[in-house]
PDB file of N, CA and C in Angstrom:
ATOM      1  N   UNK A   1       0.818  -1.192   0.000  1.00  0.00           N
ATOM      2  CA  UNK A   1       0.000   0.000   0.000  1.00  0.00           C
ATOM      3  C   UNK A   1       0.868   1.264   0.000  1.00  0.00           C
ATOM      4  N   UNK A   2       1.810   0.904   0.985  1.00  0.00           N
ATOM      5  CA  UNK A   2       2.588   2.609   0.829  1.00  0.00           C
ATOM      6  C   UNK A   2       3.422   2.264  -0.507  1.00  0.00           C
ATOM      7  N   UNK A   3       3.938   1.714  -1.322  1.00  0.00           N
ATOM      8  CA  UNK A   3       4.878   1.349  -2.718  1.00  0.00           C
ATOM      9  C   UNK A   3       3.271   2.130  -3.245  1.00  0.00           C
ATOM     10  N   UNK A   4       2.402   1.776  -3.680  1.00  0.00           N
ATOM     11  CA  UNK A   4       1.338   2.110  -4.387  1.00  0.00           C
ATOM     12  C   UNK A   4       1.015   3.610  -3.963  1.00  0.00           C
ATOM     13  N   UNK A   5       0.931   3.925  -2.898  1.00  0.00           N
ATOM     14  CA  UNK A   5       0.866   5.644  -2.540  1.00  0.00           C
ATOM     15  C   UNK A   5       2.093   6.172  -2.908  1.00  0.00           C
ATOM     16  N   UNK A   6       3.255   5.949  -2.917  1.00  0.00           N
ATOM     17  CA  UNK A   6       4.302   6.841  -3.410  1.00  0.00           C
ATOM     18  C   UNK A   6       4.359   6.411  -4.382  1.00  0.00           C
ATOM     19  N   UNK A   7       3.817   6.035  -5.881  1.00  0.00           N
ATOM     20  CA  UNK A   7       4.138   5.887  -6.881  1.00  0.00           C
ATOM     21  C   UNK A   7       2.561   7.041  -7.379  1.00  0.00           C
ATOM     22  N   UNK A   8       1.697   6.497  -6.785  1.00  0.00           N
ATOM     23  CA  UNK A   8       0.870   7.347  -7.138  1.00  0.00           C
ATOM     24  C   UNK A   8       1.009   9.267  -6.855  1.00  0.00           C
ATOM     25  N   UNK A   9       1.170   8.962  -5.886  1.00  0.00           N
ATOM     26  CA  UNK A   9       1.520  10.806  -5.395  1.00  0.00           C
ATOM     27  C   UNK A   9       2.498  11.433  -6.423  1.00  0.00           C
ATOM     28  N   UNK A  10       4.202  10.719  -6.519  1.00  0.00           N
ATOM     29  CA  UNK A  10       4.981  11.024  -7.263  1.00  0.00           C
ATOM     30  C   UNK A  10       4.332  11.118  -8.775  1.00  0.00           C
ATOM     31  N   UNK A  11       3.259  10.333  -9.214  1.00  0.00           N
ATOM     32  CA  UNK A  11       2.926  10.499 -11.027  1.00  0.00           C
ATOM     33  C   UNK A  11       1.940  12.018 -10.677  1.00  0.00           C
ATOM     34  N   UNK A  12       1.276  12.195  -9.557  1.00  0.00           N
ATOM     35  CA  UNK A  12       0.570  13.160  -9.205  1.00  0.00           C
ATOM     36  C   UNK A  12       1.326  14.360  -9.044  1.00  0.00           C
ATOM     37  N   UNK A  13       2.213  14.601  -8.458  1.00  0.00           N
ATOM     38  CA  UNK A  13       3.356  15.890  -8.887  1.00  0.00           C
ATOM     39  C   UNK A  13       4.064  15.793  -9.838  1.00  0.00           C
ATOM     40  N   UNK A  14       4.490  14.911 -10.599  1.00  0.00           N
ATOM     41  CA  UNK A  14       4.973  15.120 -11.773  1.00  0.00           C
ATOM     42  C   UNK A  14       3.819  16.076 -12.687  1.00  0.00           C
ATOM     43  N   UNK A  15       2.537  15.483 -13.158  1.00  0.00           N
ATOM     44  CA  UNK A  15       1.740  16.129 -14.043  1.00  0.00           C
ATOM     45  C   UNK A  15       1.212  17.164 -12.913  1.00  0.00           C
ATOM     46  N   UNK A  16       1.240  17.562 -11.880  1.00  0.00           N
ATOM     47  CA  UNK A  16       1.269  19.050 -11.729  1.00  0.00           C
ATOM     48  C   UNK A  16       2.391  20.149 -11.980  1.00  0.00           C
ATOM     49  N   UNK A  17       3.700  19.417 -11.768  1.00  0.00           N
ATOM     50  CA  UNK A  17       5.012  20.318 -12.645  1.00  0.00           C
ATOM     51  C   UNK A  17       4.430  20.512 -14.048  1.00  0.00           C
ATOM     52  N   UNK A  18       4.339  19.775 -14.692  1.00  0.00           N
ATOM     53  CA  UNK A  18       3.845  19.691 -16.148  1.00  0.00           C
ATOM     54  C   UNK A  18       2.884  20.857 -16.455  1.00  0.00           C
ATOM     55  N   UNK A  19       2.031  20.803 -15.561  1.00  0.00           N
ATOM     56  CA  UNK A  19       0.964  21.657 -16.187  1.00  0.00           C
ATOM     57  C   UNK A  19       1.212  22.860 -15.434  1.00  0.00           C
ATOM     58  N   UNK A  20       1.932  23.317 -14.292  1.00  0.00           N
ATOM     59  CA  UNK A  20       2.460  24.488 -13.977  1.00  0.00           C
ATOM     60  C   UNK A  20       3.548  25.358 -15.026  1.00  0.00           C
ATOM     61  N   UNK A  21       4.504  24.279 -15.494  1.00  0.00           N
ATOM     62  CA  UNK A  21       5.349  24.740 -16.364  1.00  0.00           C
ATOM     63  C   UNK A  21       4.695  25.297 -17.536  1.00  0.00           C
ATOM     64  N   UNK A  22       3.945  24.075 -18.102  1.00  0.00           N
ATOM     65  CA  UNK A  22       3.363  24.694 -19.533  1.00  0.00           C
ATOM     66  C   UNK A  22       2.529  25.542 -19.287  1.00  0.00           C
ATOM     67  N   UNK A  23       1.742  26.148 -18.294  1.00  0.00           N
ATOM     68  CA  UNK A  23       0.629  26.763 -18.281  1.00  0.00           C
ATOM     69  C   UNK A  23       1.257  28.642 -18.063  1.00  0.00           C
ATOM     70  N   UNK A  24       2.825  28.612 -17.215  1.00  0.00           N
ATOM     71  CA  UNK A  24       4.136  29.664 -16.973  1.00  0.00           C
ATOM     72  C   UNK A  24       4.276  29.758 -18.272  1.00  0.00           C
ATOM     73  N   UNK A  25       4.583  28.971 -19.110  1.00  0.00           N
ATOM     74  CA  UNK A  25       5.199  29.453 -20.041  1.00  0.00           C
ATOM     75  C   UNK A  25       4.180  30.356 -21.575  1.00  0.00           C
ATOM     76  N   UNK A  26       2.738  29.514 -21.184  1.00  0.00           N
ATOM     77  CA  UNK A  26       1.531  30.157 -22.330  1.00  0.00           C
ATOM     78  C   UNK A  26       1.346  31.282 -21.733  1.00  0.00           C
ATOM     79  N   UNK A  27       1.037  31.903 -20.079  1.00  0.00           N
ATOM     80  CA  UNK A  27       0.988  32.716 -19.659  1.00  0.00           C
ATOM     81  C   UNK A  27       1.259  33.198 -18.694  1.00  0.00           C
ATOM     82  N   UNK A  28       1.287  34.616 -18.320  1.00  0.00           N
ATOM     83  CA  UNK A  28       2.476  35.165 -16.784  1.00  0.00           C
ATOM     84  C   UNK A  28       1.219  35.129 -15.971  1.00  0.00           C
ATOM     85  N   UNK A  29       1.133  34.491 -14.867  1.00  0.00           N
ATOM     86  CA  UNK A  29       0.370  35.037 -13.828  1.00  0.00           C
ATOM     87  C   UNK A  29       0.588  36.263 -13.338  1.00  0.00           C
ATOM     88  N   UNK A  30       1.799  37.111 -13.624  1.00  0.00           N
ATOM     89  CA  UNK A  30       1.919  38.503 -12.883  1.00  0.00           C
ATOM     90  C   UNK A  30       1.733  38.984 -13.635  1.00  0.00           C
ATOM     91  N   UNK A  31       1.249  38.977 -15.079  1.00  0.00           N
ATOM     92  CA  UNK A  31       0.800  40.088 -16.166  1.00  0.00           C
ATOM     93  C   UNK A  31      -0.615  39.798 -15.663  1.00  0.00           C
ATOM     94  N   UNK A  32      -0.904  38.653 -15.669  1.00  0.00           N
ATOM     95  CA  UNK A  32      -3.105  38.505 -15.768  1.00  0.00           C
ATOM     96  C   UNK A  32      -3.494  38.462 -14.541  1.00  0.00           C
ATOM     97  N   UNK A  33      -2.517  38.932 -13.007  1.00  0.00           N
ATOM     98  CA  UNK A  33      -3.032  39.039 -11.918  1.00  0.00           C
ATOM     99  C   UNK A  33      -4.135  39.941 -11.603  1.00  0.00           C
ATOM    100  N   UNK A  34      -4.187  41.141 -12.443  1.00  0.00           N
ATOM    101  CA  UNK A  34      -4.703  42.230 -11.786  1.00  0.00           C
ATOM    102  C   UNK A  34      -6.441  41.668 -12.801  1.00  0.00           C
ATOM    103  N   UNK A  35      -6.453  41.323 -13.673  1.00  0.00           N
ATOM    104  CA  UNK A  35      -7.607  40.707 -14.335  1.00  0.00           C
ATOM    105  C   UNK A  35      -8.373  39.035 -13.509  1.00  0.00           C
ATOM    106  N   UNK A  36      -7.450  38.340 -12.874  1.00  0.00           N
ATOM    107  CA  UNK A  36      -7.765  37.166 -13.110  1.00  0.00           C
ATOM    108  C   UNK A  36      -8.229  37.505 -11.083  1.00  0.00           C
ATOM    109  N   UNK A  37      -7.859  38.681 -10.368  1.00  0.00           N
ATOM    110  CA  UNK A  37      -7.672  38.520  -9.070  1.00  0.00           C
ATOM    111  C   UNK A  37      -9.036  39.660  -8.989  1.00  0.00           C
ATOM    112  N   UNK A  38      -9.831  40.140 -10.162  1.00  0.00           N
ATOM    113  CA  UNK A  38     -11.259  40.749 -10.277  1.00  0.00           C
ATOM    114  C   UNK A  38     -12.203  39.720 -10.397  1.00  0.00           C
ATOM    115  N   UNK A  39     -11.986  38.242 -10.440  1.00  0.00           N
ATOM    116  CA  UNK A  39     -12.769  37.189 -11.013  1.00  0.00           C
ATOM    117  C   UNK A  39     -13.160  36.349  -9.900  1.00  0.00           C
ATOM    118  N   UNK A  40     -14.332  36.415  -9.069  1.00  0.00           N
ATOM    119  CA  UNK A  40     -14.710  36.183  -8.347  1.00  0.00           C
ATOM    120  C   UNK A  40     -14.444  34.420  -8.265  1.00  0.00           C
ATOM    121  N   UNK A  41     -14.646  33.512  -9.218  1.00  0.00           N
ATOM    122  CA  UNK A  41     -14.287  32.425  -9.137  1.00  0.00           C
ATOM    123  C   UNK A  41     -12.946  32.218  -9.014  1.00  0.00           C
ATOM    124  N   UNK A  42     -11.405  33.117  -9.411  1.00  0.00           N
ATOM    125  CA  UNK A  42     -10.367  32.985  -9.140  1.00  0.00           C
ATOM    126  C   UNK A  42     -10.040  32.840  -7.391  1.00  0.00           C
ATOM    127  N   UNK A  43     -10.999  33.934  -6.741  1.00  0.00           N
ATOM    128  CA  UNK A  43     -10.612  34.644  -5.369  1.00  0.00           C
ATOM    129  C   UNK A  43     -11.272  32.940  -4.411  1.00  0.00           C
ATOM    130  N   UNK A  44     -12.659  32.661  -5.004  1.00  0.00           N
ATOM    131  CA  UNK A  44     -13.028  31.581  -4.432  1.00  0.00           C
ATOM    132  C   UNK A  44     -12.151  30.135  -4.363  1.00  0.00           C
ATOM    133  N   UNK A  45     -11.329  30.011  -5.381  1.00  0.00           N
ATOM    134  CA  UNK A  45     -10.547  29.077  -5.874  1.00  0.00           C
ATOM    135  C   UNK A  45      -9.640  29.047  -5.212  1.00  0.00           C
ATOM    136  N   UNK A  46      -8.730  30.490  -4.827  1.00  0.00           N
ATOM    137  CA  UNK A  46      -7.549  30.388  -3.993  1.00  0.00           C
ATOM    138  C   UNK A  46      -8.037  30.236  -2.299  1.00  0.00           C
ATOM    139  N   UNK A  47      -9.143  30.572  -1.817  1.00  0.00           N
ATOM    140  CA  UNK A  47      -9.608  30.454  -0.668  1.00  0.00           C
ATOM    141  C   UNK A  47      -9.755  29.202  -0.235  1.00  0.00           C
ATOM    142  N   UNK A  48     -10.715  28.306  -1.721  1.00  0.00           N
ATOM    143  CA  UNK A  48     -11.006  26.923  -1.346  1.00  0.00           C
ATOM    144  C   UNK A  48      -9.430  26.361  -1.082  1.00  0.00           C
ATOM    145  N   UNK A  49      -8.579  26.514  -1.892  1.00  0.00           N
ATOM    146  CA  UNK A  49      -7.457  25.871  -2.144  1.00  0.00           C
ATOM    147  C   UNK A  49      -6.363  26.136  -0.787  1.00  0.00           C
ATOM    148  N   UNK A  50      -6.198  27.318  -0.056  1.00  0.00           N
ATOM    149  CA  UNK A  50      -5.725  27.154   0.991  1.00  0.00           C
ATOM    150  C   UNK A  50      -6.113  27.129   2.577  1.00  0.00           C
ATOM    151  N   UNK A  51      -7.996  26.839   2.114  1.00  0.00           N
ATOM    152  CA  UNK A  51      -8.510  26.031   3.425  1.00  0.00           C
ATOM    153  C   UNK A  51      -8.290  24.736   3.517  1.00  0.00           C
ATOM    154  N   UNK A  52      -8.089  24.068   2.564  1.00  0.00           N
ATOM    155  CA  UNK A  52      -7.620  22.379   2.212  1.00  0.00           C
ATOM    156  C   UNK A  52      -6.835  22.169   2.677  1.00  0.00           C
ATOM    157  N   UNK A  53      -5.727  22.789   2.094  1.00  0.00           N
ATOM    158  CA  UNK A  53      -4.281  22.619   2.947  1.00  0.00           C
ATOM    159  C   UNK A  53      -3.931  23.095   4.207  1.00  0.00           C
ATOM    160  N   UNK A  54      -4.632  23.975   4.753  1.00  0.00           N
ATOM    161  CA  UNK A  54      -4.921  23.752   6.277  1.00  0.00           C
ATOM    162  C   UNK A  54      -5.513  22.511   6.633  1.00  0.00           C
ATOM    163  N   UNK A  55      -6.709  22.440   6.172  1.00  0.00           N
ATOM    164  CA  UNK A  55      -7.495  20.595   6.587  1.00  0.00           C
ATOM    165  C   UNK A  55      -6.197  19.632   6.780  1.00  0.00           C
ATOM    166  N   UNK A  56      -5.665  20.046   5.807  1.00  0.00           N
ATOM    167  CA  UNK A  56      -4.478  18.199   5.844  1.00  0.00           C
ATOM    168  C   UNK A  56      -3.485  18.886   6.850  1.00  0.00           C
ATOM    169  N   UNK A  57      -3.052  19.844   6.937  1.00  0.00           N
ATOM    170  CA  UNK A  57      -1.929  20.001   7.908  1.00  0.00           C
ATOM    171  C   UNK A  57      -2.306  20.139   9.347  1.00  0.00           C
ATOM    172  N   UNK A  58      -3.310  20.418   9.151  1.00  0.00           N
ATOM    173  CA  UNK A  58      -4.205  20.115  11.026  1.00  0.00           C
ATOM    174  C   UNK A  58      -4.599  18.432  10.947  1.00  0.00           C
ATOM    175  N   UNK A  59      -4.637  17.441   9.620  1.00  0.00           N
ATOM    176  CA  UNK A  59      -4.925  15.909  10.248  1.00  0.00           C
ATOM    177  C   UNK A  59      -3.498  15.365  10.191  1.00  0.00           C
ATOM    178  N   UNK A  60      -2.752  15.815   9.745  1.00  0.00           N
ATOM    179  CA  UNK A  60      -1.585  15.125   9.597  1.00  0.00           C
ATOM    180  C   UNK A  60      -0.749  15.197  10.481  1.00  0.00           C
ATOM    181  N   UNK A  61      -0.845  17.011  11.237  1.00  0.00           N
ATOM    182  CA  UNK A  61       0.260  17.044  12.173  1.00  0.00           C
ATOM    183  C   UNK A  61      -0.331  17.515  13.441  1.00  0.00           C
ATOM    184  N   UNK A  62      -1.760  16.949  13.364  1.00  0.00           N
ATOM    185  CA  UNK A  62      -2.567  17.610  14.989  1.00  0.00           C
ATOM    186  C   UNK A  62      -3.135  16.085  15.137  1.00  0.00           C
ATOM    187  N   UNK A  63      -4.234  15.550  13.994  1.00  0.00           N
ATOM    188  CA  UNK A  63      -4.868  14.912  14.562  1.00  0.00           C
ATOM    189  C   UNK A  63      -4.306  13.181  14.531  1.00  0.00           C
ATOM    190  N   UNK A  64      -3.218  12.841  13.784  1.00  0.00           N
ATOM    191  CA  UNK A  64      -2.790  11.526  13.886  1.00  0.00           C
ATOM    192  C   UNK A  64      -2.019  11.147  15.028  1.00  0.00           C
ATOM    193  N   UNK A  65      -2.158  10.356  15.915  1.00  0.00           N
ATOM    194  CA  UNK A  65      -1.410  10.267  16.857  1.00  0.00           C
ATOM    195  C   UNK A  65      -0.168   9.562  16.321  1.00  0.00           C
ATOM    196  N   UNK A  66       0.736   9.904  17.112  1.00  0.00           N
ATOM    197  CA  UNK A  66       2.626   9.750  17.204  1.00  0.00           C
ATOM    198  C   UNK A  66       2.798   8.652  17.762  1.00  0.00           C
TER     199      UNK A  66
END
C-alpha cells in the first residue's frame, strides 16, 4: 500500500510540474493578476485551495497520533 501511494503521489506531482510549467510558459500570472484577481471564481478558488491545505496540515500534524 505505501509502494502504491508513493508511486501514485509522485505520477501526481509530476503532471502538476507539467501543467504548472506549460501553463508559466503560455501565460504570466503577474501580467493577468490584476484581471484574473477581479474574477470572483479565481478569489473563491484560492480560498477553497488554501482552506484544504490547512485541513491536511491540522490531520496530519494535529490529529494523527505519534
Amino acid at each position: 500500500m505505501v509502494a502504491f501511494l508513493k508511486v501514485s503521489l509522485s505520477l501526481i506531482w509530476v503532471f502538476m510540474v507539467y501543467v504548472v510549467v506549460s501553463t508559466s510558459l503560455e501565460s504570466s500570472l503577474f501580467k493577468e493578476w490584476d484581471y484574473l484577481g477581479s474574477i470572483p471564481w479565481m478569489r473563491a478558488t484560492l480560498w477553497d485551495f488554501y482552506a484544504n491545505v490547512l485541513v491536511i496540515f491540522l490531520w496530519v500534524e494535529i490529529l494523527q497520533p505519534k
